[in-house]
PDB file of N, CA and C in Angstrom:
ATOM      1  N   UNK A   1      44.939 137.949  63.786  1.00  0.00           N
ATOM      2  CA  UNK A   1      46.020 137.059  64.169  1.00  0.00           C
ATOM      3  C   UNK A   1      46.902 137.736  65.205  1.00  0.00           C
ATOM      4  N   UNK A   2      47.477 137.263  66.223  1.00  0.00           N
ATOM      5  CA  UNK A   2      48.670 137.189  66.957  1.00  0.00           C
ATOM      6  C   UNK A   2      49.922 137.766  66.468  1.00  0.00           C
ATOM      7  N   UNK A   3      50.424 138.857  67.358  1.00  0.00           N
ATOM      8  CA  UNK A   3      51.577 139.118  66.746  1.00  0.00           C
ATOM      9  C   UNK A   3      52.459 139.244  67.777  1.00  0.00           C
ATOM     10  N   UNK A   4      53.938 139.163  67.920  1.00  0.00           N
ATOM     11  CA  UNK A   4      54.791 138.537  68.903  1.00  0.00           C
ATOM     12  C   UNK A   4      54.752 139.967  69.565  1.00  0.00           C
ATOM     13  N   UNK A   5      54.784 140.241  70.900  1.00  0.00           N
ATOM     14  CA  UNK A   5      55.019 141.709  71.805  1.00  0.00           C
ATOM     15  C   UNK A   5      56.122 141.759  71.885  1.00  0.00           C
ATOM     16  N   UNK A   6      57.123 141.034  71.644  1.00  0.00           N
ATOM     17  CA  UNK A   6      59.040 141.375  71.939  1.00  0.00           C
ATOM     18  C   UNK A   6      59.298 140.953  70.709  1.00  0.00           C
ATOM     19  N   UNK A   7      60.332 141.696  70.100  1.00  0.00           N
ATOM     20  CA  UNK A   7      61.408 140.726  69.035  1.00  0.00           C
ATOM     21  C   UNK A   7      62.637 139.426  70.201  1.00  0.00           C
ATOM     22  N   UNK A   8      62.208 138.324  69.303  1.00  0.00           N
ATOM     23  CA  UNK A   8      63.136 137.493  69.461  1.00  0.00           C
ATOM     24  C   UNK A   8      64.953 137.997  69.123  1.00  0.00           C
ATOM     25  N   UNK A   9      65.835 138.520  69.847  1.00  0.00           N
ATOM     26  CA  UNK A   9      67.454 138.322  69.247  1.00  0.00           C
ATOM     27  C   UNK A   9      67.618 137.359  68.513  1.00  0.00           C
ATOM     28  N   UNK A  10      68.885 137.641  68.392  1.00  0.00           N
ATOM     29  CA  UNK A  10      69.222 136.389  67.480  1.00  0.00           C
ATOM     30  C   UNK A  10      70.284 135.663  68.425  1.00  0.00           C
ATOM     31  N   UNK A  11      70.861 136.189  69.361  1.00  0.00           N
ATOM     32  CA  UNK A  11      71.069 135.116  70.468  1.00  0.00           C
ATOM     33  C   UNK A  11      70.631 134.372  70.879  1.00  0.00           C
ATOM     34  N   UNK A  12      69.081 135.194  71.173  1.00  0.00           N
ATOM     35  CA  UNK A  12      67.923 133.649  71.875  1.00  0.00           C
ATOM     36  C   UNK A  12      67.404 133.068  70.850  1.00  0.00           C
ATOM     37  N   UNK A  13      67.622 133.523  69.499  1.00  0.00           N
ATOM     38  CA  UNK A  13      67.353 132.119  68.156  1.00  0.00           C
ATOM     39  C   UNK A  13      68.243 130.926  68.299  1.00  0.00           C
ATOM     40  N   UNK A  14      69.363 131.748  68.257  1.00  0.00           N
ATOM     41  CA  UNK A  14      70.412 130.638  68.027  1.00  0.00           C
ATOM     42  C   UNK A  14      70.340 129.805  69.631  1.00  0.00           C
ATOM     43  N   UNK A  15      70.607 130.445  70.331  1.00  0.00           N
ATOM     44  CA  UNK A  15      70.661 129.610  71.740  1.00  0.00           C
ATOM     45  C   UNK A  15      69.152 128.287  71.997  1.00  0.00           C
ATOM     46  N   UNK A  16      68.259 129.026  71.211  1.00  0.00           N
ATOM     47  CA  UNK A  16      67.114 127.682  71.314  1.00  0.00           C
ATOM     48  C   UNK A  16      67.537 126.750  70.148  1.00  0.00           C
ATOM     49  N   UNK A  17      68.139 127.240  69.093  1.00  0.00           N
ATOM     50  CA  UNK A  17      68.569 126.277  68.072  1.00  0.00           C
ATOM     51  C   UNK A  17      69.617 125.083  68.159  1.00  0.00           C
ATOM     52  N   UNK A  18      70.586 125.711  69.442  1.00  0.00           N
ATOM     53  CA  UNK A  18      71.651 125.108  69.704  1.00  0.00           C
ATOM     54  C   UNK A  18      72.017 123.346  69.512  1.00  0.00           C
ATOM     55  N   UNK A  19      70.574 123.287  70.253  1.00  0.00           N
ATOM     56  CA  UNK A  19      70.204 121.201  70.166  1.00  0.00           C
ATOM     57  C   UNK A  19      69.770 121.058  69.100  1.00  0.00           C
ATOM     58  N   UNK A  20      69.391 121.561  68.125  1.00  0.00           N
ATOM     59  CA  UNK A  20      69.204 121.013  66.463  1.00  0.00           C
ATOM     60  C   UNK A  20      69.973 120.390  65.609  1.00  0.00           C
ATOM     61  N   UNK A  21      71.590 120.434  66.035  1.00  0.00           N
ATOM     62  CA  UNK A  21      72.894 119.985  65.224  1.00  0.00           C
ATOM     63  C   UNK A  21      72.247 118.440  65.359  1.00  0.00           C
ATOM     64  N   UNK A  22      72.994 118.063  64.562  1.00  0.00           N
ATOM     65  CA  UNK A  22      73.266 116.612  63.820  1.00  0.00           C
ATOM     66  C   UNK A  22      74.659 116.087  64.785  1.00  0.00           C
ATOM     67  N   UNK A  23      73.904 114.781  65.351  1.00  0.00           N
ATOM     68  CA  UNK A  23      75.018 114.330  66.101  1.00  0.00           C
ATOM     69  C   UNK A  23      75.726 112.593  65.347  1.00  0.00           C
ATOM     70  N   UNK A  24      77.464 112.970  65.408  1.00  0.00           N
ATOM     71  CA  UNK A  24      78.338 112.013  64.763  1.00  0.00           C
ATOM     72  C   UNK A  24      77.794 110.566  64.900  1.00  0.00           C
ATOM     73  N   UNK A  25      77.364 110.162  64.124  1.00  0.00           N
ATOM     74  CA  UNK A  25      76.660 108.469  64.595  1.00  0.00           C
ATOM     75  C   UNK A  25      78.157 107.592  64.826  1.00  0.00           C
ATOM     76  N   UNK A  26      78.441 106.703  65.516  1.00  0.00           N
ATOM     77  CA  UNK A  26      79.196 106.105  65.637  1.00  0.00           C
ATOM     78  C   UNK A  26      79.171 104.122  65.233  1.00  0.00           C
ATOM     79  N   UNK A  27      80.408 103.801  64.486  1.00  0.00           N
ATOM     80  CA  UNK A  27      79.712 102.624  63.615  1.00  0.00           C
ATOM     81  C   UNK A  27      80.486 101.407  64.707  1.00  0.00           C
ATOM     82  N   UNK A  28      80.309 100.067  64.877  1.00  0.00           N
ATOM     83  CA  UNK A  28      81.098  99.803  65.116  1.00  0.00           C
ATOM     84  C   UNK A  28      81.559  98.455  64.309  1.00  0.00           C
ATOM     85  N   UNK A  29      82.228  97.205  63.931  1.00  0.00           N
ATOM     86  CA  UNK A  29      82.914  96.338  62.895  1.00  0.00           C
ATOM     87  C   UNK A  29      81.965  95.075  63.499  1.00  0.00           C
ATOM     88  N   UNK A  30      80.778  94.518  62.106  1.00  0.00           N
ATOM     89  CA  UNK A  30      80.346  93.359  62.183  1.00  0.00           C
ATOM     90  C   UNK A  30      81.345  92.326  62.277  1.00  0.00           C
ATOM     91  N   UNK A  31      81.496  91.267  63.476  1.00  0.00           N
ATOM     92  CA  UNK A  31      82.897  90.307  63.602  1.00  0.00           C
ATOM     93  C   UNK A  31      82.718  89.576  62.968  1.00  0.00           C
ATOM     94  N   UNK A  32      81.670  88.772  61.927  1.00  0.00           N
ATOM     95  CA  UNK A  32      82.045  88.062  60.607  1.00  0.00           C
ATOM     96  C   UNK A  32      82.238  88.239  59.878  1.00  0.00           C
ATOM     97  N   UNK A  33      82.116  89.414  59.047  1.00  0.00           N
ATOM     98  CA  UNK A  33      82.712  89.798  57.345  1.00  0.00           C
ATOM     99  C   UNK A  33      83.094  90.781  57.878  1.00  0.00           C
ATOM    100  N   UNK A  34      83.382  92.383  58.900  1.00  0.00           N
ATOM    101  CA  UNK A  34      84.182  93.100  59.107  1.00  0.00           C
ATOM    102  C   UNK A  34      83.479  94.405  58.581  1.00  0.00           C
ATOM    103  N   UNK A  35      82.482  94.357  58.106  1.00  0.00           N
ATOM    104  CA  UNK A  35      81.744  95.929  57.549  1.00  0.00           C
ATOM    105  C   UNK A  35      81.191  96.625  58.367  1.00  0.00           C
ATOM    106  N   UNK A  36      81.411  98.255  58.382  1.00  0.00           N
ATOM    107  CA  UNK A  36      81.365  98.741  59.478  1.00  0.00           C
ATOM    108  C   UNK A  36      79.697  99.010  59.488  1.00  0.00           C
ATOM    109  N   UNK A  37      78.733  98.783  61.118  1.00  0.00           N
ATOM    110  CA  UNK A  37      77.202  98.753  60.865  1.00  0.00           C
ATOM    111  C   UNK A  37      77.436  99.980  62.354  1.00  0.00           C
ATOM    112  N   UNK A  38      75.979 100.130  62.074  1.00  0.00           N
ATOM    113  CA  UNK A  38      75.272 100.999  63.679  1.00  0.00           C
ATOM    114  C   UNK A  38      75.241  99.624  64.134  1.00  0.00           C
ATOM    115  N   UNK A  39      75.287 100.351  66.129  1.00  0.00           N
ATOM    116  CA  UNK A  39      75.373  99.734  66.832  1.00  0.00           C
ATOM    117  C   UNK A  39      73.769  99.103  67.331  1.00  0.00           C
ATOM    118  N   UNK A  40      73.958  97.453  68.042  1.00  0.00           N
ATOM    119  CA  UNK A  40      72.408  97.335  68.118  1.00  0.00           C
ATOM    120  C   UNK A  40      71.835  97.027  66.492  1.00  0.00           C
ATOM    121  N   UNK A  41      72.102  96.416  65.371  1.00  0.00           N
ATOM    122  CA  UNK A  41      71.676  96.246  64.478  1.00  0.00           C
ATOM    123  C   UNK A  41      72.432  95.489  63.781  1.00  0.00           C
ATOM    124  N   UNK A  42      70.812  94.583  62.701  1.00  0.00           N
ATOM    125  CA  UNK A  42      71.781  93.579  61.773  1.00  0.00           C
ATOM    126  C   UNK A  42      72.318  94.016  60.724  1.00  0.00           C
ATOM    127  N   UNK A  43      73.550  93.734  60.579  1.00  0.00           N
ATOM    128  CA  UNK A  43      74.431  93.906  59.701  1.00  0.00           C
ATOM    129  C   UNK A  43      73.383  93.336  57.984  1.00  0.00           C
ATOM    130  N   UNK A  44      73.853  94.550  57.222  1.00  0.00           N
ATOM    131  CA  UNK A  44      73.003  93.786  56.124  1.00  0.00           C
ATOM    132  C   UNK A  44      73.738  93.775  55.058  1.00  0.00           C
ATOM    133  N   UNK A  45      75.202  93.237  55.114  1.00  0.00           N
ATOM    134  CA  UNK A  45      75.933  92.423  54.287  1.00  0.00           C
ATOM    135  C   UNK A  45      76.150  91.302  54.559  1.00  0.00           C
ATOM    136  N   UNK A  46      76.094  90.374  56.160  1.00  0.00           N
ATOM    137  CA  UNK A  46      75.788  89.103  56.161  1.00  0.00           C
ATOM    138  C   UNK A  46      74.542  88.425  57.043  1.00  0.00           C
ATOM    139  N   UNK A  47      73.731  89.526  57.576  1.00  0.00           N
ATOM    140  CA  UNK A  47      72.803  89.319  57.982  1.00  0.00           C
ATOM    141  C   UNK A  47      72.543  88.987  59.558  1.00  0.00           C
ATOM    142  N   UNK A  48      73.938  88.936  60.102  1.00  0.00           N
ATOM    143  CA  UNK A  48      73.889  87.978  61.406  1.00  0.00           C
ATOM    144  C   UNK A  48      74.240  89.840  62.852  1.00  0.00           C
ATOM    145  N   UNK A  49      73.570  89.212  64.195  1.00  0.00           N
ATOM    146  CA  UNK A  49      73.146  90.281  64.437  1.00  0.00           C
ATOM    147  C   UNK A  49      73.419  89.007  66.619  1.00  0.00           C
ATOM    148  N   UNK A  50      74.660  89.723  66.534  1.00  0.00           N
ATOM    149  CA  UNK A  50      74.549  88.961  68.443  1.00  0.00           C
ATOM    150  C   UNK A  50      75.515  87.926  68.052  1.00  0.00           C
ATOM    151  N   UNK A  51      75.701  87.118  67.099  1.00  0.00           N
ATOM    152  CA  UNK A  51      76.633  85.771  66.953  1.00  0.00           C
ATOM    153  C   UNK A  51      75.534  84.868  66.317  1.00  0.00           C
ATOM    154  N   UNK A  52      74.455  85.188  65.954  1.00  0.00           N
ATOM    155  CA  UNK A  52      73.242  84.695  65.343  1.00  0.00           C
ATOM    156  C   UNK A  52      72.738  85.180  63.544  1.00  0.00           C
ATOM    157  N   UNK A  53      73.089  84.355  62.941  1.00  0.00           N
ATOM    158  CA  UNK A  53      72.233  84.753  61.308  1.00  0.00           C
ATOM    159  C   UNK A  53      70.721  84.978  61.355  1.00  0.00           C
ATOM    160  N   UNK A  54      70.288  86.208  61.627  1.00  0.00           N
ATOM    161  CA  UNK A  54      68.963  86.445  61.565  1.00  0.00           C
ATOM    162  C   UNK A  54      68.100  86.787  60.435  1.00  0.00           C
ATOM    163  N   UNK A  55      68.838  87.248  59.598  1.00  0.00           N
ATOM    164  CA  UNK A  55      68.683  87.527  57.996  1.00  0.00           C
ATOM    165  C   UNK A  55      69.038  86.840  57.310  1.00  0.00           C
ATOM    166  N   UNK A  56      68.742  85.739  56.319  1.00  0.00           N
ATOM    167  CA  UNK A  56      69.084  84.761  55.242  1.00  0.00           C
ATOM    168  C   UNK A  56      69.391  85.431  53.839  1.00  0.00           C
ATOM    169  N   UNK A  57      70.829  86.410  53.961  1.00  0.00           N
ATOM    170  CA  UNK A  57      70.886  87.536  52.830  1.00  0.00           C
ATOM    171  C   UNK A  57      71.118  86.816  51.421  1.00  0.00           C
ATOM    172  N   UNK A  58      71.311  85.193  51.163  1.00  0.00           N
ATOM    173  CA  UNK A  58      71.693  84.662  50.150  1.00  0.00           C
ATOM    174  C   UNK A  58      70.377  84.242  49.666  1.00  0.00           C
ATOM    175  N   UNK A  59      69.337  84.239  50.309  1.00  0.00           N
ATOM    176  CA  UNK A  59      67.928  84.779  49.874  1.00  0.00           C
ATOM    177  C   UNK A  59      67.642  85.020  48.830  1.00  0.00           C
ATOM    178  N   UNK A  60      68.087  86.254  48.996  1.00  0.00           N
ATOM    179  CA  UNK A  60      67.027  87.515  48.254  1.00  0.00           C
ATOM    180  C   UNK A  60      67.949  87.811  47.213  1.00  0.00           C
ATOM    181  N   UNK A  61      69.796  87.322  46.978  1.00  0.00           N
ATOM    182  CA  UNK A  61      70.116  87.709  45.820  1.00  0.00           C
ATOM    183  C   UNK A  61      70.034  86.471  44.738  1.00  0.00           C
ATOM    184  N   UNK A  62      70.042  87.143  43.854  1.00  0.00           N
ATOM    185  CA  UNK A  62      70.054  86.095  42.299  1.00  0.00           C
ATOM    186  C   UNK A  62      70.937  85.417  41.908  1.00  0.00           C
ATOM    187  N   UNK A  63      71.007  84.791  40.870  1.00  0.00           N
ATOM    188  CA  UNK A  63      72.281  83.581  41.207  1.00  0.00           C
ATOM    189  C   UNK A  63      73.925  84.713  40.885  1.00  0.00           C
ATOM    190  N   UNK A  64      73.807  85.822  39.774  1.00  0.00           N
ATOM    191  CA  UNK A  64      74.986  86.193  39.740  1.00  0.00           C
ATOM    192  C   UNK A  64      75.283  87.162  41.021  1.00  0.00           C
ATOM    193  N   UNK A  65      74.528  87.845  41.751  1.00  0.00           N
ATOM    194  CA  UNK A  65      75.058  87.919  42.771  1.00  0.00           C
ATOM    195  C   UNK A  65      75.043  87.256  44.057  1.00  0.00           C
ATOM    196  N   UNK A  66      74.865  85.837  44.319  1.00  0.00           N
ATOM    197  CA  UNK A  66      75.104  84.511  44.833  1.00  0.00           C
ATOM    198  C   UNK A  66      76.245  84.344  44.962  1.00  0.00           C
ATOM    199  N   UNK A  67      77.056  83.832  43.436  1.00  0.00           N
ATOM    200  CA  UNK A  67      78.041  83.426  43.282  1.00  0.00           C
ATOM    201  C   UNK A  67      79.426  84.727  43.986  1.00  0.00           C
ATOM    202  N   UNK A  68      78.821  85.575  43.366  1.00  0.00           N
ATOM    203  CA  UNK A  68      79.520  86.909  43.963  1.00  0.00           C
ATOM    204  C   UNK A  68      79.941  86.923  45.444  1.00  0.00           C
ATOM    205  N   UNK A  69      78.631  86.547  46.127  1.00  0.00           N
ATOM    206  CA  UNK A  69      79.049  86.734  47.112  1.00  0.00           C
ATOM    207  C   UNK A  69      79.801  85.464  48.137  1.00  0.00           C
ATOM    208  N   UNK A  70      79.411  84.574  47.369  1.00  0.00           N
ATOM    209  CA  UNK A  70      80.037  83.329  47.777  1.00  0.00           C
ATOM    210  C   UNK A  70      81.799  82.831  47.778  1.00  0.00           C
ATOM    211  N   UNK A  71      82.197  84.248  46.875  1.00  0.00           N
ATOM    212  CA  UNK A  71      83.466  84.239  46.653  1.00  0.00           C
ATOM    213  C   UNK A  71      83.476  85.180  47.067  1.00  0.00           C
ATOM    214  N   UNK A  72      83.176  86.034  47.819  1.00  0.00           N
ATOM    215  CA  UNK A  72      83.419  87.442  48.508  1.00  0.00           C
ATOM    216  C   UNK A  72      83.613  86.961  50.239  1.00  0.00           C
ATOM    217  N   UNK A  73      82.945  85.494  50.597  1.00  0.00           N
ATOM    218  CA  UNK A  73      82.411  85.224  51.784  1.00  0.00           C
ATOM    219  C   UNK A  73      83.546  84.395  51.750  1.00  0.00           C
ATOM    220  N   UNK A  74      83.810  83.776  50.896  1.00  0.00           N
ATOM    221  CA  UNK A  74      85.049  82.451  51.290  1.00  0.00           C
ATOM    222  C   UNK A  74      86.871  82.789  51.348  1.00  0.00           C
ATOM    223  N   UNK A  75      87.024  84.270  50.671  1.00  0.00           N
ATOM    224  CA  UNK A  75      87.955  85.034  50.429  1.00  0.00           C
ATOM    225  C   UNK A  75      87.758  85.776  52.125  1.00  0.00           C
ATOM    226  N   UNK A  76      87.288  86.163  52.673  1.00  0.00           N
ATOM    227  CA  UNK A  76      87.290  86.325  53.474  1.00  0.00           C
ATOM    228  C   UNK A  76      87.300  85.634  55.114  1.00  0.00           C
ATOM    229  N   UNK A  77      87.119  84.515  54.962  1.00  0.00           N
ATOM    230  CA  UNK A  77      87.337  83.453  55.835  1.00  0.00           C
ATOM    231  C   UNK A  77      88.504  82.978  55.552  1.00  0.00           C
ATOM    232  N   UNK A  78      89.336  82.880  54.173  1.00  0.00           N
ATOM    233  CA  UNK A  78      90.577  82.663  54.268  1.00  0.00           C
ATOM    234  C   UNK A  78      91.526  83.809  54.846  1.00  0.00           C
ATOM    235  N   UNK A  79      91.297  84.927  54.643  1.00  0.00           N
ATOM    236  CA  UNK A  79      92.198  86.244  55.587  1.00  0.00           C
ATOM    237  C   UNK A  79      92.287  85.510  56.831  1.00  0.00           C
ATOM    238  N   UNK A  80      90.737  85.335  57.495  1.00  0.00           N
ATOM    239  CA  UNK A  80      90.477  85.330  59.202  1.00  0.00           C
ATOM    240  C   UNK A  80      91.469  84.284  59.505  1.00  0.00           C
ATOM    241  N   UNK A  81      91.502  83.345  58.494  1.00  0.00           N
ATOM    242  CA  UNK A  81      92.217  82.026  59.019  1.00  0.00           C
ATOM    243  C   UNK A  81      93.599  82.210  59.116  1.00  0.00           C
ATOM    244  N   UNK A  82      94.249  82.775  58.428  1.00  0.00           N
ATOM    245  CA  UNK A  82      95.452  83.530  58.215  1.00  0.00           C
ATOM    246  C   UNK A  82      96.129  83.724  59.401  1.00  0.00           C
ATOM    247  N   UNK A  83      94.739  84.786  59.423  1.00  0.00           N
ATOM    248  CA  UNK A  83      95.607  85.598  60.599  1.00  0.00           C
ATOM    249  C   UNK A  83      95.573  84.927  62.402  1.00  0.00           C
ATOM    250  N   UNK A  84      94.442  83.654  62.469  1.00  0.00           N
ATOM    251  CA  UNK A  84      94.509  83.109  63.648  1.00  0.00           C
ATOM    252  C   UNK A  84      95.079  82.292  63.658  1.00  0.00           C
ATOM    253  N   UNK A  85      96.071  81.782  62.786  1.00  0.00           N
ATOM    254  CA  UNK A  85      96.848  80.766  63.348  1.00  0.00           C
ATOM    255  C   UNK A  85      98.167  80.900  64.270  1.00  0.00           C
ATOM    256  N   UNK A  86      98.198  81.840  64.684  1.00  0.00           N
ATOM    257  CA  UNK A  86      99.165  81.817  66.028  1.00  0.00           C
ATOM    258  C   UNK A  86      98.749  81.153  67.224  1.00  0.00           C
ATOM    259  N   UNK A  87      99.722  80.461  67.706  1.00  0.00           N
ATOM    260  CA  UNK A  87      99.191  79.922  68.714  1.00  0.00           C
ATOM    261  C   UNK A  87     100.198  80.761  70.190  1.00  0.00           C
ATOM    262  N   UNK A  88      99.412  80.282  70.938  1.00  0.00           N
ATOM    263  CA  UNK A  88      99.940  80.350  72.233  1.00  0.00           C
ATOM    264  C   UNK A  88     101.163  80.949  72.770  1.00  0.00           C
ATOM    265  N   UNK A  89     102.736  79.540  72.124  1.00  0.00           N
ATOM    266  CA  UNK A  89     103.726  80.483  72.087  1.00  0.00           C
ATOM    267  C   UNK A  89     104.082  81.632  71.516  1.00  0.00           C
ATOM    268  N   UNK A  90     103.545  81.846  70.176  1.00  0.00           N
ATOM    269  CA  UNK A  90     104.177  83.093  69.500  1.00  0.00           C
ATOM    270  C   UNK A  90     103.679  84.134  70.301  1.00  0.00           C
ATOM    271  N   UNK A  91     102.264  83.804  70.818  1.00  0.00           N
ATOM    272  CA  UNK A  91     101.476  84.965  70.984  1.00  0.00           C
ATOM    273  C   UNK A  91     102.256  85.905  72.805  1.00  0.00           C
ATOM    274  N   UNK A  92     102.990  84.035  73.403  1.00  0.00           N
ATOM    275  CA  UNK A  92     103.705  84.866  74.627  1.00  0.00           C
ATOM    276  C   UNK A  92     104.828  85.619  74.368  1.00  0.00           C
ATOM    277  N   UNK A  93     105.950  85.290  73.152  1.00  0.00           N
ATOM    278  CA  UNK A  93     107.076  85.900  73.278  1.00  0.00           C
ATOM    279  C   UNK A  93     106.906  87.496  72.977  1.00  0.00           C
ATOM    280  N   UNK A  94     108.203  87.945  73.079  1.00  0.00           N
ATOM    281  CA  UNK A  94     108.376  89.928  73.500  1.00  0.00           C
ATOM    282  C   UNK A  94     108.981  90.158  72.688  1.00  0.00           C
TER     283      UNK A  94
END
């Protein structure tokens, strides 16, 4: 067998190792239910992915978590509504 003619440092270990770290993934906020996903991907708490439901997530759960989420989904459309009802003027004054 092969055996190395130089010792490797441990400078030039680490310096070839350097690009091995783990890089921070960054998430950004699905705009219908608000859970934070990777970017470029369907959200898989409501399934929808562009402004489009591409996943039918009420599917695949059973009726008690159906109902669950059906009151998780409608509690949350009441916040959104909440908070858009400003109109126009409020939104000009200083």
């Amino acid at each position: 067998m092969p055996v190395p003619k130089q010792r490797h440092t441990k400078s030039r270990r680490n310096r070839r190792r350097s690009h091995h770290a783990l890089k921070k993934q960054s998430f950004s906020v699905c705009p219908k239910c608000g859970e934070p996903i990777l970017h470029h991907s369907v959200c898989s708490n409501c399934g929808v992915y562009s402004g489009k439901e591409i996943i039918d997530v009420m599917a695949k759960l059973n009726k008690k978590e159906k109902k669950k989420k059906q009151k998780e989904i409608a509690t949350q459309e009441k916040e959104q509504g909440e908070q858009k009802s400003m109109n126009m003027e409020d939104l000009s004054k200083k």
